[in-house]
C-alpha atoms as a PDB file:
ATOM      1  CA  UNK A   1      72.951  63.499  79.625  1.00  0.00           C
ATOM      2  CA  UNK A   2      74.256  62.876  75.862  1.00  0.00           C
ATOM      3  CA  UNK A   3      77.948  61.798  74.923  1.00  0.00           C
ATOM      4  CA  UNK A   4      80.018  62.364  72.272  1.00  0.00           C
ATOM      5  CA  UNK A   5      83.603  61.864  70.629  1.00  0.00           C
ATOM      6  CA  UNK A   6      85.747  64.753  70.137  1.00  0.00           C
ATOM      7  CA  UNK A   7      88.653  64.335  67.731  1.00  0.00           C
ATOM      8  CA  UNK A   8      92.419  65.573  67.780  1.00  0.00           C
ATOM      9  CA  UNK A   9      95.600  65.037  66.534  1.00  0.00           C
ATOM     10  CA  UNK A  10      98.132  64.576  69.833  1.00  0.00           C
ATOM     11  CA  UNK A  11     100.373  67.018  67.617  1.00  0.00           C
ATOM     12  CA  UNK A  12      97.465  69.750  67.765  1.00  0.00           C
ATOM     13  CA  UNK A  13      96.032  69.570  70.714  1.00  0.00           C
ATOM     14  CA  UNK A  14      96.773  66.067  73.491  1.00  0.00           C
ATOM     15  CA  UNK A  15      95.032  64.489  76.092  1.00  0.00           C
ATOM     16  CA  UNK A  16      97.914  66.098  77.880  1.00  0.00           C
ATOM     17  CA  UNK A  17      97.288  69.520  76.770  1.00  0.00           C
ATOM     18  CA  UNK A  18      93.969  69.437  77.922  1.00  0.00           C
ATOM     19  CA  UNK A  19      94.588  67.594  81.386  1.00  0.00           C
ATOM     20  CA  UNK A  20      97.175  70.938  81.903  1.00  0.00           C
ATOM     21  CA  UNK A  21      94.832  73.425  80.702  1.00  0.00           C
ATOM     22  CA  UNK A  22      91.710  72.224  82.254  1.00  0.00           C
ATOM     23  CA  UNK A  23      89.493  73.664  80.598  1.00  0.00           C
ATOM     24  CA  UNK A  24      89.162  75.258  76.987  1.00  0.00           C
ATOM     25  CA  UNK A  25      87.696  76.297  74.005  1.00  0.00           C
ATOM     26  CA  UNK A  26      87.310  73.272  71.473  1.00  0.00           C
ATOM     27  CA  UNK A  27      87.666  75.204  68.358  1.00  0.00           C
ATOM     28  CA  UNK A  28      88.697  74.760  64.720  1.00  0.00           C
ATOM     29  CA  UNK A  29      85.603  72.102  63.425  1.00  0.00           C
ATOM     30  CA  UNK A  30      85.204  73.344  59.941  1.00  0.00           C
ATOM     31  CA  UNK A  31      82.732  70.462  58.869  1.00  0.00           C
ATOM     32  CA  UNK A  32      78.964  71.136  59.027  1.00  0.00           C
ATOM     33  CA  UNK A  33      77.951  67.695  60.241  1.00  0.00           C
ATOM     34  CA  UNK A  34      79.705  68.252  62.687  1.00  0.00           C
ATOM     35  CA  UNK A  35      79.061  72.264  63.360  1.00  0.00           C
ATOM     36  CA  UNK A  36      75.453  70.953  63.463  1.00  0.00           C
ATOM     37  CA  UNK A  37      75.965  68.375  66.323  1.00  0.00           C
ATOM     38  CA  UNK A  38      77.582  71.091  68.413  1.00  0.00           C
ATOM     39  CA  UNK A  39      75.090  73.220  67.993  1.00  0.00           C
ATOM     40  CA  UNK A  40      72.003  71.174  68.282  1.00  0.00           C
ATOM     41  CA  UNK A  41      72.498  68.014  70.126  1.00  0.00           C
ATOM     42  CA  UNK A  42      75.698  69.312  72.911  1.00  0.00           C
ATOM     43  CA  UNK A  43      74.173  70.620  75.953  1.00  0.00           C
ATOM     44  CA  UNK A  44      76.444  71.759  79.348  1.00  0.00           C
ATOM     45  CA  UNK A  45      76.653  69.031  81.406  1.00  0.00           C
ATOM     46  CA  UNK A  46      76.411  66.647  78.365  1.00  0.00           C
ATOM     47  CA  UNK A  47      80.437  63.731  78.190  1.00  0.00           C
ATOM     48  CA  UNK A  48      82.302  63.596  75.376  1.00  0.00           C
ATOM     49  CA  UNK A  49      85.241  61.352  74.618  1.00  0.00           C
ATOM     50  CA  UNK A  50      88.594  62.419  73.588  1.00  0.00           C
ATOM     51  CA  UNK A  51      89.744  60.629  70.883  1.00  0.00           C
ATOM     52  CA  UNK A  52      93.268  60.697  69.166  1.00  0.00           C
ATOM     53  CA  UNK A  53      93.209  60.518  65.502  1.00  0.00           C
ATOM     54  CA  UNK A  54      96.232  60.107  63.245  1.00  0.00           C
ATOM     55  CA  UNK A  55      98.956  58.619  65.712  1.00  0.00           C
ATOM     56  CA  UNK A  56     100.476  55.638  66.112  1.00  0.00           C
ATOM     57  CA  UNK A  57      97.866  54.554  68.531  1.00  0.00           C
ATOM     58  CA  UNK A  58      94.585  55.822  67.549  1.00  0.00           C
ATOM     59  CA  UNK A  59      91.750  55.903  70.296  1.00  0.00           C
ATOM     60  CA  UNK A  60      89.995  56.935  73.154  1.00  0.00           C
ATOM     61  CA  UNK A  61      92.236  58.364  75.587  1.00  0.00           C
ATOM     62  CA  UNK A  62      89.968  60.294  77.983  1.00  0.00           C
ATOM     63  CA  UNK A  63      87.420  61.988  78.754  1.00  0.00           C
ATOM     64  CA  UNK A  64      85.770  65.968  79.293  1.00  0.00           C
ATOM     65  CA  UNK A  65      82.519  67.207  80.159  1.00  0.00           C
ATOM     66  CA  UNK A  66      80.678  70.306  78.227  1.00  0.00           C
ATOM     67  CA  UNK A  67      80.705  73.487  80.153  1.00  0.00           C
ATOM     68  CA  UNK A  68      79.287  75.926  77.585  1.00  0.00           C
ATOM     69  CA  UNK A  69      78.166  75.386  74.443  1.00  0.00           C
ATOM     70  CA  UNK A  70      77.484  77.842  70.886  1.00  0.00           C
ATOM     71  CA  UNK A  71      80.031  80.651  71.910  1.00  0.00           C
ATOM     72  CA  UNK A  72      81.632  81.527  68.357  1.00  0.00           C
ATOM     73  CA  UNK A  73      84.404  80.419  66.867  1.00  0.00           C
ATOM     74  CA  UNK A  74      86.755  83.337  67.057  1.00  0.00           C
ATOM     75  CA  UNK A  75      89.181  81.413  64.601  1.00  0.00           C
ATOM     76  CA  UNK A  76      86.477  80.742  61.441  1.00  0.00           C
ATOM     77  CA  UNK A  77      87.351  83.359  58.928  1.00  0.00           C
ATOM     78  CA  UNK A  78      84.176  82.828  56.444  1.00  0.00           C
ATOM     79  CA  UNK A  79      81.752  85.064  58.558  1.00  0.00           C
ATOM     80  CA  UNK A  80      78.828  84.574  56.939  1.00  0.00           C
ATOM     81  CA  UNK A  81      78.783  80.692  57.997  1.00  0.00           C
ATOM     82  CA  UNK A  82      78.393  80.703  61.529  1.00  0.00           C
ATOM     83  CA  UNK A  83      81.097  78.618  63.102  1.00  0.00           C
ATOM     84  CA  UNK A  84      80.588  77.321  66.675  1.00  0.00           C
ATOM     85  CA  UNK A  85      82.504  75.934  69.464  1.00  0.00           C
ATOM     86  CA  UNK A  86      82.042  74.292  72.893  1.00  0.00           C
ATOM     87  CA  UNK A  87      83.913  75.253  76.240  1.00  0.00           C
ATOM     88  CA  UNK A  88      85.186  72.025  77.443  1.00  0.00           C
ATOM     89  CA  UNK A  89      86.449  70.982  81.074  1.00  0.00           C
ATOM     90  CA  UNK A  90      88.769  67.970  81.337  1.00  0.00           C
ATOM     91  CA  UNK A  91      87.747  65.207  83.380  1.00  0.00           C
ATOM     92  CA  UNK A  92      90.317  62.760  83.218  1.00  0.00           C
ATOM     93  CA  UNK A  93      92.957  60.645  81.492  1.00  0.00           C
ATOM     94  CA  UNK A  94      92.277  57.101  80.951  1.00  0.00           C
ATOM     95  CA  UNK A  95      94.826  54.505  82.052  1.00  0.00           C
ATOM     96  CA  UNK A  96      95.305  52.887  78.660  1.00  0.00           C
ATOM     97  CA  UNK A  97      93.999  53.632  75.061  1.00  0.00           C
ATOM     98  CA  UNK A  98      90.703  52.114  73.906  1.00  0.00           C
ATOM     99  CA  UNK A  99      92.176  51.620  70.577  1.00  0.00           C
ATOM    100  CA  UNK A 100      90.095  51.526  67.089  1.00  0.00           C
ATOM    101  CA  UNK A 101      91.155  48.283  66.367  1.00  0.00           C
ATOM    102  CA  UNK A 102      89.600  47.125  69.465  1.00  0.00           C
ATOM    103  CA  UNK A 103      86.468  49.594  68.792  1.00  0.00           C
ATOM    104  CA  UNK A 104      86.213  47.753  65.558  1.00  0.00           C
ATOM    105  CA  UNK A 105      86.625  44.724  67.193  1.00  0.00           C
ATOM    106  CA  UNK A 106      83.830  44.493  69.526  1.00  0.00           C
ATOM    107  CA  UNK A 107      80.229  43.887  67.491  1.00  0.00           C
ATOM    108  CA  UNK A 108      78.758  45.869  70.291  1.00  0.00           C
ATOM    109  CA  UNK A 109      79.957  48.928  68.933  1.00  0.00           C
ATOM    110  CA  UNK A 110      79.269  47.756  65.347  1.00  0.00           C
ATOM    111  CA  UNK A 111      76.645  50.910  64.689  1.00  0.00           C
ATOM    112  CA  UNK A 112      79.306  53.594  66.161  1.00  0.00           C
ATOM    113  CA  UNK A 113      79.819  56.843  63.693  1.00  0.00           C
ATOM    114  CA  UNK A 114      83.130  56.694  64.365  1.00  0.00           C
ATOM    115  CA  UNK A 115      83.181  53.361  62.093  1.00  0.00           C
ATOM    116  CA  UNK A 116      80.805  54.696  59.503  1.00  0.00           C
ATOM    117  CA  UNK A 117      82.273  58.283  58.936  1.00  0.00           C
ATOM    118  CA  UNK A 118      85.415  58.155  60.310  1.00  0.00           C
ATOM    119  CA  UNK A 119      86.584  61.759  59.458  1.00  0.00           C
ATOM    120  CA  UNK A 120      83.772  63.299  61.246  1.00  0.00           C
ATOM    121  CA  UNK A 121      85.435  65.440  63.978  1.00  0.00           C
ATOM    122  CA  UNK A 122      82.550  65.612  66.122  1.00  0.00           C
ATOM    123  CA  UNK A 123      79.884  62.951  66.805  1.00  0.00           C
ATOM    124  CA  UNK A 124      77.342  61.701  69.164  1.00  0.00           C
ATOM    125  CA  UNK A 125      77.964  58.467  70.886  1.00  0.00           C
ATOM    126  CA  UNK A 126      75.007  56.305  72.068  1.00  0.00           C
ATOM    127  CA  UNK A 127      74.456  56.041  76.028  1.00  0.00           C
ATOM    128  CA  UNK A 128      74.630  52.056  75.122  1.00  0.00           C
ATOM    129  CA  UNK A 129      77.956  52.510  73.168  1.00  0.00           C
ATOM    130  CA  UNK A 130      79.502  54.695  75.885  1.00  0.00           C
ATOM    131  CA  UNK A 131      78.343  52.296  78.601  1.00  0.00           C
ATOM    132  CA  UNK A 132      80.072  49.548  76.898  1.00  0.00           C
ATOM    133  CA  UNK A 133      83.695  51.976  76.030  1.00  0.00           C
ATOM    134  CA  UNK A 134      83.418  52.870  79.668  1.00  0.00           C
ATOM    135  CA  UNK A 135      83.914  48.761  80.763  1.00  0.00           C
ATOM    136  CA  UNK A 136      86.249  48.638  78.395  1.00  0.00           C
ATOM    137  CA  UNK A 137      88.750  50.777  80.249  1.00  0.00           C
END
């Protein structure tokens, strides 16, 4: 099993849209870093964490699991890049916010993309760095 970090804004798309949906299509990733981890590296079954960028509070809030993985991405417009998305099942809602700060914080998690390329929407996360967000909880 691999892990990653999903981004969103809690104005888009919350922790608490996704705990009422359940389950959903994760589209809308328009960088190719990132179209390239989806497609390569995310395989059903695979954790992700779900990370809320550009809020007051910035962190992990939760977590979902992959379901599917390469359907298209019905909302890309420039057809002749191929644009793909992952179906995505909530898992659960954290009880507190692993915040950046405290991401940053911890030398453990010194090597993490999310402090190297911050703007990268989707990202693999280490089994060691996950272990170590998981106590952190």
């Amino acid at each position: 099993m691999n892990y990653f970090l999903l981004k969103s804004e809690p104005e888009s798309y919350s922790i608490d849209d996704f705990a009422k949906d359940k389950v959903t299509i994760w589209t809308g990733i328009r960088n190719y870093r990132a179209r390239n981890v989806i497609r390569d590296e995310m395989k059903p079954g695979d954790l992700f964490f779900f990370y809320h960028s550009m809020s007051k509070e910035a962190g992990i809030v939760g977590m979902g699991k992959i379901v599917e993985n390469n359907l298209p991405d019905k909302t890309a417009k420039d057809k002749p890049n191929p644009w793909f998305a992952p179906k995505v099942k909530f898992v659960k809602k954290f009880r507190r916010t692993v915040t950046l700060d405290e991401i940053k914080q911890d030398k453990r998690l010194k090597n993490m993309i999310l402090l190297k390329i911050s703007r990268l929407s989707v990202q693999p996360v280490s089994k060691k760095e996950a272990e170590i967000i998981l106590k952190l909880i």
